[in-house]
PDB file of N, CA and C in Angstrom:
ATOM      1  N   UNK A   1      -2.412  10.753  -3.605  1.00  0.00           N
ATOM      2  CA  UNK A   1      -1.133  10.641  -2.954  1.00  0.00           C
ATOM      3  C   UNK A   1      -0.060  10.555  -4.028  1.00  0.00           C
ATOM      4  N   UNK A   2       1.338  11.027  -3.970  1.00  0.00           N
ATOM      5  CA  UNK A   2       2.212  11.411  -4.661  1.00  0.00           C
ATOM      6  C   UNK A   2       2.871  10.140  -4.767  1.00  0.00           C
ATOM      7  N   UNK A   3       3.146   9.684  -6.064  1.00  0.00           N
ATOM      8  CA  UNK A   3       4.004   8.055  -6.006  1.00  0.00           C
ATOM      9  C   UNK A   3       5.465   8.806  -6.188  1.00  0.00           C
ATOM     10  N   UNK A   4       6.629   8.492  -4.962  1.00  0.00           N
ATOM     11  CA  UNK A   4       7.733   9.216  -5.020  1.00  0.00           C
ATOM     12  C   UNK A   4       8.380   7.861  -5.022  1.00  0.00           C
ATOM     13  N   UNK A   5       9.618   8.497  -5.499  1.00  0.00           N
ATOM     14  CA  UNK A   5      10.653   7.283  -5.638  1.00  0.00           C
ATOM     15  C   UNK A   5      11.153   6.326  -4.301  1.00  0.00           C
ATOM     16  N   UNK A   6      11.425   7.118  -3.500  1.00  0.00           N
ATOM     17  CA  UNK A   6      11.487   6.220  -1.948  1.00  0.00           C
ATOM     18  C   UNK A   6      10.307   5.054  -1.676  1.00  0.00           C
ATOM     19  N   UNK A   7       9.206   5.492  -2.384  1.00  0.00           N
ATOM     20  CA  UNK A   7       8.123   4.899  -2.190  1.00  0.00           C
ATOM     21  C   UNK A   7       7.939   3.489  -2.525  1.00  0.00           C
ATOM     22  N   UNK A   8       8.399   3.835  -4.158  1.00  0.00           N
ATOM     23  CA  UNK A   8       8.678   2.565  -5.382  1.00  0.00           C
ATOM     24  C   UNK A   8       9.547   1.646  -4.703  1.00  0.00           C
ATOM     25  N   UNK A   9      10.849   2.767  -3.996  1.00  0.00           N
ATOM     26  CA  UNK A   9      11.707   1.561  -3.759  1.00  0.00           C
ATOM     27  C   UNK A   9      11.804   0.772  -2.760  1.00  0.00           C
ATOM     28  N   UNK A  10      11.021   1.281  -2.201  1.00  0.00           N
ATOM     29  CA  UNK A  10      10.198  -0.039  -0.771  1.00  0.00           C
ATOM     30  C   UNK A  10       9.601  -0.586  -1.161  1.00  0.00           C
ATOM     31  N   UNK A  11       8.675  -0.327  -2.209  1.00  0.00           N
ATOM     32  CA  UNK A  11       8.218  -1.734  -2.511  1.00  0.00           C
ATOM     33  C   UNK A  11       8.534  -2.821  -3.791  1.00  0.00           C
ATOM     34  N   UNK A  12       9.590  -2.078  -4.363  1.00  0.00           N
ATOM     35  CA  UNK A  12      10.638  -2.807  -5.119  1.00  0.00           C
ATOM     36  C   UNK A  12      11.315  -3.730  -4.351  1.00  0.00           C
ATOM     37  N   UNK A  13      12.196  -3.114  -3.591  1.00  0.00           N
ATOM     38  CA  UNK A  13      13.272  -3.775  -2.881  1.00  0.00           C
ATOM     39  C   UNK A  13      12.812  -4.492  -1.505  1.00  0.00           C
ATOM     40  N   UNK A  14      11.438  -4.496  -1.366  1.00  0.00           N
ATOM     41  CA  UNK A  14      11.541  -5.129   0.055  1.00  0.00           C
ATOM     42  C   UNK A  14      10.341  -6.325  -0.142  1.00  0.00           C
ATOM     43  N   UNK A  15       9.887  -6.376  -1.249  1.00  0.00           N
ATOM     44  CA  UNK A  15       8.765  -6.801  -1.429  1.00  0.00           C
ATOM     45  C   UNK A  15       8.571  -8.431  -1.064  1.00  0.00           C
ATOM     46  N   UNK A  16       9.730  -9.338  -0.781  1.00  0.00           N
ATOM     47  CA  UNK A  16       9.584 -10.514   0.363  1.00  0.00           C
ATOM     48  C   UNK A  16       9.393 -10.586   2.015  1.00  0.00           C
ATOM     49  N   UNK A  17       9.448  -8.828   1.859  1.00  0.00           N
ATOM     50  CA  UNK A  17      10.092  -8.452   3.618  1.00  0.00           C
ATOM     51  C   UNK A  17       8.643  -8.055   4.016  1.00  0.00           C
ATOM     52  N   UNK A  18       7.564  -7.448   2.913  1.00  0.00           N
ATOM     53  CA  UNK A  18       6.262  -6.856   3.397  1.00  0.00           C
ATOM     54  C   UNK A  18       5.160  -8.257   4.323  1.00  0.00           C
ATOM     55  N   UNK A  19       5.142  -7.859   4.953  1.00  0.00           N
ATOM     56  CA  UNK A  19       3.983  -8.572   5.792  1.00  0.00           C
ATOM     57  C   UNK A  19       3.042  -8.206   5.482  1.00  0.00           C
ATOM     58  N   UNK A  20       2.495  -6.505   5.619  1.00  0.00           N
ATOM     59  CA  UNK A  20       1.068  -6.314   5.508  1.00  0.00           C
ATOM     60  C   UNK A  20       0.856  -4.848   5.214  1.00  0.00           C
ATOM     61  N   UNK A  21       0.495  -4.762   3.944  1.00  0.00           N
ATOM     62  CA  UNK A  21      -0.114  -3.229   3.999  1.00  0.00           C
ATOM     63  C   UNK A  21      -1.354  -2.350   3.927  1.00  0.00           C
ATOM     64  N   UNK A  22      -1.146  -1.520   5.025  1.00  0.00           N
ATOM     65  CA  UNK A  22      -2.978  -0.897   5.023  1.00  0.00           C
ATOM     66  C   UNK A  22      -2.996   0.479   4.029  1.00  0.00           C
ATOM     67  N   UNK A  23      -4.150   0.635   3.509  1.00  0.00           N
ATOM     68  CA  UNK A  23      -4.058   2.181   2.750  1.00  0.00           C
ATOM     69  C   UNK A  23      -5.415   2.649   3.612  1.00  0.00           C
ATOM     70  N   UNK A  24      -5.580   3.657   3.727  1.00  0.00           N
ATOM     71  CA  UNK A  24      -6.529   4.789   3.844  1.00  0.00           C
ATOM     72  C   UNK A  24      -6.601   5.375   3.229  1.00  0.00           C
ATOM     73  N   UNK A  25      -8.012   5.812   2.474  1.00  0.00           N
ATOM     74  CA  UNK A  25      -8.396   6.490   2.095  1.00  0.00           C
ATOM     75  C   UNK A  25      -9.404   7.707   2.685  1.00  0.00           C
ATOM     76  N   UNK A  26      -9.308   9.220   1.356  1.00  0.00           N
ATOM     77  CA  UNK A  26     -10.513  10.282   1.990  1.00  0.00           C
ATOM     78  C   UNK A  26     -11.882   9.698   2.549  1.00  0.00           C
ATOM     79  N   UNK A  27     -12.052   9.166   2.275  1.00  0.00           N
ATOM     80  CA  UNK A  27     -13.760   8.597   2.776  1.00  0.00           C
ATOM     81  C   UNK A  27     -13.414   7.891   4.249  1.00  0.00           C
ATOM     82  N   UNK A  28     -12.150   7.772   4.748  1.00  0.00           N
ATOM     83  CA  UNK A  28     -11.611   6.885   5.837  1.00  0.00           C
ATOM     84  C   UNK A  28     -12.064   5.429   5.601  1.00  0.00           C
ATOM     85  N   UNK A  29     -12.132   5.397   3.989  1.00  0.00           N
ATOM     86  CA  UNK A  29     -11.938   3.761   3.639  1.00  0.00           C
ATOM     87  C   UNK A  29     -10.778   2.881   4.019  1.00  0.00           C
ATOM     88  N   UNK A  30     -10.673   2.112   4.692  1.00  0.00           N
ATOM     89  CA  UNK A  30      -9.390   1.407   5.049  1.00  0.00           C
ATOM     90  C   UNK A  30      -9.126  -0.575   4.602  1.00  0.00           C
ATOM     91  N   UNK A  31      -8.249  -0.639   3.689  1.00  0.00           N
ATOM     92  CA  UNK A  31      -8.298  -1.440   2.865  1.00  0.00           C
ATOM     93  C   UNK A  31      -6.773  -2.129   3.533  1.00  0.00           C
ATOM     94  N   UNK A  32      -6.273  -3.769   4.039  1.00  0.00           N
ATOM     95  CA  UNK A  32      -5.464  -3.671   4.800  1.00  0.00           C
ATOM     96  C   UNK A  32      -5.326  -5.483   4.451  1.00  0.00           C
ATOM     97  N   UNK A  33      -4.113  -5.462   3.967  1.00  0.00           N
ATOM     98  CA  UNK A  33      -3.526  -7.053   3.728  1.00  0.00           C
ATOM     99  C   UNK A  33      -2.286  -7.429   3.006  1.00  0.00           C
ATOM    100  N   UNK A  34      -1.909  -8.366   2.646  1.00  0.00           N
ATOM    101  CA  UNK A  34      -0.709  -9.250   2.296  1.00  0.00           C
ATOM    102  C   UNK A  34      -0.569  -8.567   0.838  1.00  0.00           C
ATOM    103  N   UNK A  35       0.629  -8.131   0.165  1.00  0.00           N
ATOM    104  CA  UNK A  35       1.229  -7.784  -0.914  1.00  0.00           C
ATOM    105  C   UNK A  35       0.723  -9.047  -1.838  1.00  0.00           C
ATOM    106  N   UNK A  36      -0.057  -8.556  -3.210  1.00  0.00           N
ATOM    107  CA  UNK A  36      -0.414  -9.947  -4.113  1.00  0.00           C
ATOM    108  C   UNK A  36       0.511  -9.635  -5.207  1.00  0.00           C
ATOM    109  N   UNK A  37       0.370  -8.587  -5.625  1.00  0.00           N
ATOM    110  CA  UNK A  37       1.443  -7.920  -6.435  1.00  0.00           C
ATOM    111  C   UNK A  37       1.517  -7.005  -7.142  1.00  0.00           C
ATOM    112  N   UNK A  38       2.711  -6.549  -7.800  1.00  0.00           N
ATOM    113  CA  UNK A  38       3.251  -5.118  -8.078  1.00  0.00           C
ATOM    114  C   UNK A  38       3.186  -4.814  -9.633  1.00  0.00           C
ATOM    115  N   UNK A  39       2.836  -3.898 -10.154  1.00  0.00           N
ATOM    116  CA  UNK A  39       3.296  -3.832 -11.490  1.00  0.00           C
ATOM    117  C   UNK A  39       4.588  -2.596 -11.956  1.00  0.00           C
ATOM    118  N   UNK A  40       5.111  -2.727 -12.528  1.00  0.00           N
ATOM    119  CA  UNK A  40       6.259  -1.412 -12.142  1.00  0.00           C
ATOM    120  C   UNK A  40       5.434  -0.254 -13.402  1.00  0.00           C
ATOM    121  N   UNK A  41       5.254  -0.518 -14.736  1.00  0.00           N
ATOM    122  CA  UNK A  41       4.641   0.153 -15.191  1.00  0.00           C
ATOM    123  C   UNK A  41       2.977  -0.294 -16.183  1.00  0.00           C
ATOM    124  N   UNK A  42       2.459   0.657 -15.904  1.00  0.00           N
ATOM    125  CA  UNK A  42       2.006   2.068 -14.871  1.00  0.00           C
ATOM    126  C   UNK A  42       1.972   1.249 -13.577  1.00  0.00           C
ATOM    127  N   UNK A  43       2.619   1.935 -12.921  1.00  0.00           N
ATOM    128  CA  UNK A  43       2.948   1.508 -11.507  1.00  0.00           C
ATOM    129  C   UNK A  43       1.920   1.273 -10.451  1.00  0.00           C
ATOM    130  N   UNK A  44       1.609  -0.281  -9.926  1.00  0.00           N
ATOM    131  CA  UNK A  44       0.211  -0.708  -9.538  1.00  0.00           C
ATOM    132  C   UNK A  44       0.823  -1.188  -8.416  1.00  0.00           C
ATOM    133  N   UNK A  45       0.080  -1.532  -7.014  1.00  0.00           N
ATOM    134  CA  UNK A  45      -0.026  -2.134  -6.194  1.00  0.00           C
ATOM    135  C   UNK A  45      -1.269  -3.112  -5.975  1.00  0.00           C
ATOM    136  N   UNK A  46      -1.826  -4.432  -5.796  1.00  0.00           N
ATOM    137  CA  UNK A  46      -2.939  -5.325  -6.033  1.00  0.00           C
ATOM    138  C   UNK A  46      -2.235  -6.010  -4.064  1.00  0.00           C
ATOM    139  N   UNK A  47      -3.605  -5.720  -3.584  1.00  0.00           N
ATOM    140  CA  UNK A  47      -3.293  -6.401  -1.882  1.00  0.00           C
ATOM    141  C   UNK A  47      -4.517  -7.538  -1.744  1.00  0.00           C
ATOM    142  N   UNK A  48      -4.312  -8.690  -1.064  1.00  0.00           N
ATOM    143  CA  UNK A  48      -4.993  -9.688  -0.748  1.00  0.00           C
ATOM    144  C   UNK A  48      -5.750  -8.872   0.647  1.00  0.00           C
ATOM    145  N   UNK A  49      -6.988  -8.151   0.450  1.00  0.00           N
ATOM    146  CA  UNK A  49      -7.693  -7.722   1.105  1.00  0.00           C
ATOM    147  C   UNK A  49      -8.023  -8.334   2.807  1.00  0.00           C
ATOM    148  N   UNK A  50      -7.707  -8.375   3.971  1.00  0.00           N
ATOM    149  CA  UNK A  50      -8.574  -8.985   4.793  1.00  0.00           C
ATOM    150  C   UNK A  50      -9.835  -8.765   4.983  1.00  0.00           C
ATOM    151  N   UNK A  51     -10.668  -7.587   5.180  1.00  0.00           N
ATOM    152  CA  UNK A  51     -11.332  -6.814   5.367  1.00  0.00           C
ATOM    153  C   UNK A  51     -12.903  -6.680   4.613  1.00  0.00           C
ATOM    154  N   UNK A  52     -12.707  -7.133   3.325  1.00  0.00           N
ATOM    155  CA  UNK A  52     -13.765  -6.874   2.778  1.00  0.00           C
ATOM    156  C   UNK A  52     -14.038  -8.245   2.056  1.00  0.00           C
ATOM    157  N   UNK A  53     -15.091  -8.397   2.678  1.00  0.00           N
ATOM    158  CA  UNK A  53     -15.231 -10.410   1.780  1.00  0.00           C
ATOM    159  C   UNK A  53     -15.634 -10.228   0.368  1.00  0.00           C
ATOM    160  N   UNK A  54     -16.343  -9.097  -0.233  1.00  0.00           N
ATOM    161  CA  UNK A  54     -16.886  -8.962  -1.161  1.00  0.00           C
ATOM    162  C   UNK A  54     -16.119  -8.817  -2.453  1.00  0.00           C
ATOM    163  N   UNK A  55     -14.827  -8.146  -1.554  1.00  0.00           N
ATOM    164  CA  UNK A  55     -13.445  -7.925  -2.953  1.00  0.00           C
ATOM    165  C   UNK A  55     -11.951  -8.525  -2.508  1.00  0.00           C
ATOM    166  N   UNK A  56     -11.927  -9.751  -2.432  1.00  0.00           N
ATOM    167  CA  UNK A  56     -10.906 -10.194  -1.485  1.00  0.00           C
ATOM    168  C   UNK A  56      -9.228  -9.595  -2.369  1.00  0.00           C
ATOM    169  N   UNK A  57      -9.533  -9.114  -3.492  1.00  0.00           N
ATOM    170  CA  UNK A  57      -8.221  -7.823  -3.966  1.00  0.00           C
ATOM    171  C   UNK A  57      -8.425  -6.789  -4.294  1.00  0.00           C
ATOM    172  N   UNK A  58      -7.529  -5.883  -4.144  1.00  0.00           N
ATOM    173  CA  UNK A  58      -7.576  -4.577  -4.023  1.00  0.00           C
ATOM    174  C   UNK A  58      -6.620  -3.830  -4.167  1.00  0.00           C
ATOM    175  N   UNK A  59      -6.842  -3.062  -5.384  1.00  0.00           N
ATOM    176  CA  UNK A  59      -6.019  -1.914  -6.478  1.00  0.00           C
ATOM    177  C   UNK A  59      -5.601  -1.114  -5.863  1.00  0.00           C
ATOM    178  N   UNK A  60      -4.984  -0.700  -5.036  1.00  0.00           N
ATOM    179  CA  UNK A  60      -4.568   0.771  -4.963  1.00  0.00           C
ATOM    180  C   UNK A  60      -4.519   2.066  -5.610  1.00  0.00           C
ATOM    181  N   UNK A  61      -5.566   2.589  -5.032  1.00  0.00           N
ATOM    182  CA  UNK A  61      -6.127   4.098  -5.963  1.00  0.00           C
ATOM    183  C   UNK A  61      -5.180   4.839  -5.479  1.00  0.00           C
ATOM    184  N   UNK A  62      -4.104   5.321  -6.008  1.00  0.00           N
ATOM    185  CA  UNK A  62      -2.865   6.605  -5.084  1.00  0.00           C
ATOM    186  C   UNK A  62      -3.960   7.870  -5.382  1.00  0.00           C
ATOM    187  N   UNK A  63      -4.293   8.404  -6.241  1.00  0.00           N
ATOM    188  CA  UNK A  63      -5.151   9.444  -6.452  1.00  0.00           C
ATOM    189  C   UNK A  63      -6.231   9.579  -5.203  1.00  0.00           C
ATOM    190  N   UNK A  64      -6.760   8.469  -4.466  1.00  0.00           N
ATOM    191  CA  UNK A  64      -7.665   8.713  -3.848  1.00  0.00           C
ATOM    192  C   UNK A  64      -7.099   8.856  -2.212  1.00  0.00           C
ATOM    193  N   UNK A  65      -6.125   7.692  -2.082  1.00  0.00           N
ATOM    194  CA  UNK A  65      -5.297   7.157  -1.028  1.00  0.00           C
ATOM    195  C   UNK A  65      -4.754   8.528  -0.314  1.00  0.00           C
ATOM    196  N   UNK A  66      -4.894   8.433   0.727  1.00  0.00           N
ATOM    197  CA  UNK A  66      -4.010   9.302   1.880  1.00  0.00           C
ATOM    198  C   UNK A  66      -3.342   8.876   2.665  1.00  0.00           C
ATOM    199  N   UNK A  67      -2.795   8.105   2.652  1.00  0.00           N
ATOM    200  CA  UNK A  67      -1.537   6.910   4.106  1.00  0.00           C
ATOM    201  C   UNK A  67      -1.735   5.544   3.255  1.00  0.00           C
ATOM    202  N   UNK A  68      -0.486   5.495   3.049  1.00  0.00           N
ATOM    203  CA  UNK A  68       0.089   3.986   2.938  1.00  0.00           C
ATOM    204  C   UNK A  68       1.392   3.625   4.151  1.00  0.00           C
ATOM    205  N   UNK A  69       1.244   2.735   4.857  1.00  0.00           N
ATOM    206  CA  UNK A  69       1.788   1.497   5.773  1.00  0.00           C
ATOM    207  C   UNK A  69       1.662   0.518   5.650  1.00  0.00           C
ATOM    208  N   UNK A  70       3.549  -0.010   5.271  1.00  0.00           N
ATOM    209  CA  UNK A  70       3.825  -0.718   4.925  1.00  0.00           C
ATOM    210  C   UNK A  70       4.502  -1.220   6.381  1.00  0.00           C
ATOM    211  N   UNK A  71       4.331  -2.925   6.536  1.00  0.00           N
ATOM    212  CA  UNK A  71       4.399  -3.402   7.777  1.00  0.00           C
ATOM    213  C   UNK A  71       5.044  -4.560   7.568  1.00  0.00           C
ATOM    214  N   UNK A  72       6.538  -4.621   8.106  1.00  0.00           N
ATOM    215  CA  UNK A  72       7.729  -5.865   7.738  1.00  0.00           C
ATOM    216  C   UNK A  72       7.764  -6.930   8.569  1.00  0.00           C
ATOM    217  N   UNK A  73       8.166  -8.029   7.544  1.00  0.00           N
ATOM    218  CA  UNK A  73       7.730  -9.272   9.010  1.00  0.00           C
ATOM    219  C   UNK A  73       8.933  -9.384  10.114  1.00  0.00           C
ATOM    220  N   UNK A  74      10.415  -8.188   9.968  1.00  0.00           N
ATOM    221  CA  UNK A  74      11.097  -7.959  11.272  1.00  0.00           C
ATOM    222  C   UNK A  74      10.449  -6.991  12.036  1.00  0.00           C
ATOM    223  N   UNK A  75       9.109  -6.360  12.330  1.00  0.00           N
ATOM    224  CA  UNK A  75       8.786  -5.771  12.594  1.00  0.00           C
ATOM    225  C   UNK A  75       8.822  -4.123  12.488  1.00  0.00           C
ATOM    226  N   UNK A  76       9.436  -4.028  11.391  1.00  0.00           N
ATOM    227  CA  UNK A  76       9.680  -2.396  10.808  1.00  0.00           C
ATOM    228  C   UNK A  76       8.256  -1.829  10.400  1.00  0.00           C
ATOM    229  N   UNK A  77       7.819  -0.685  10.609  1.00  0.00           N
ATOM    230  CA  UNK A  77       6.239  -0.094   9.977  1.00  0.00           C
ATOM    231  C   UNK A  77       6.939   1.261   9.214  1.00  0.00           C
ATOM    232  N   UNK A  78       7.009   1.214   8.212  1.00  0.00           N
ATOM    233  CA  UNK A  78       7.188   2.297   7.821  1.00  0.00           C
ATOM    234  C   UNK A  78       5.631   3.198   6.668  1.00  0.00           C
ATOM    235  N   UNK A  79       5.804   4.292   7.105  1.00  0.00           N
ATOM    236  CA  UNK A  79       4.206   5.014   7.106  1.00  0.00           C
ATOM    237  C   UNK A  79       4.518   6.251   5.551  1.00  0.00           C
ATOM    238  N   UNK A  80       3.967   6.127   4.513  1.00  0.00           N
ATOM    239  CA  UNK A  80       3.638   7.370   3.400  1.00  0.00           C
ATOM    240  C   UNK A  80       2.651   8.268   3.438  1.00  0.00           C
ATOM    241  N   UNK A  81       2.690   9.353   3.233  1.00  0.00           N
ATOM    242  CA  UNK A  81       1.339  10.213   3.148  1.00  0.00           C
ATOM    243  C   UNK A  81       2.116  11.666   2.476  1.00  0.00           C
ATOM    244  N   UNK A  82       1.453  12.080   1.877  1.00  0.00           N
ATOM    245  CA  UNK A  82       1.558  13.693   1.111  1.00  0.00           C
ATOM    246  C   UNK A  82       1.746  14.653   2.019  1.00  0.00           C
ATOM    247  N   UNK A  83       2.893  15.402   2.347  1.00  0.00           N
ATOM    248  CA  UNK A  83       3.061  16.827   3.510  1.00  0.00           C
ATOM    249  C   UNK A  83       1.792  17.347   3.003  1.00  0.00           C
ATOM    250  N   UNK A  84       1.590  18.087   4.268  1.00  0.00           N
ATOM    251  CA  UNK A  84       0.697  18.440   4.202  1.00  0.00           C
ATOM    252  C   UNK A  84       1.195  20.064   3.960  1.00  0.00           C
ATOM    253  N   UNK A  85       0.207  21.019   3.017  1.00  0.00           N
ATOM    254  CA  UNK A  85       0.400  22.171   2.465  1.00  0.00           C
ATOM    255  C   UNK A  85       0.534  23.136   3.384  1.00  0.00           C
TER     256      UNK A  85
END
């Protein structure tokens, strides 16, 4: 998945406002929880996993990732994914 600037800046600028974000991945791996934190460079996302007891954090692979939703605690969902070709 393409890290675009709109992207960064949601989760720059909103990053007290995130409630919860899920990623999907190709394998329809779905990895889904609370923002732990950000690195700006090389630009990382780290989520407090619900989902998997075995890895309670979780890296965000953009290379692998196909949908990121990001989910605000005013109730805003706003959804990323690569147009499709």
């Amino acid at each position: 998945m393409d890290i675009t600037n709109d992207f960064k800046d949601e989760i720059f600028n909103l990053t007290k406002s995130i409630e919860n974000i899920e990623v999907v991945y190709k394998k329809k791996d779905k990895y889904s929880g609370t923002l732990a934190s950000v690195k700006q460079s090389p630009f990382q996302i780290t989520i407090l996993d619900d989902n998997h007891k075995e890895e309670t954090e979780h890296t965000v692979d953009f290379e692998l990732a196909e949908e990121i939703t990001i989910k605000l605690f005013d109730g805003t969902i706003k959804t990323f994914k690569d147009a499709v070709a």
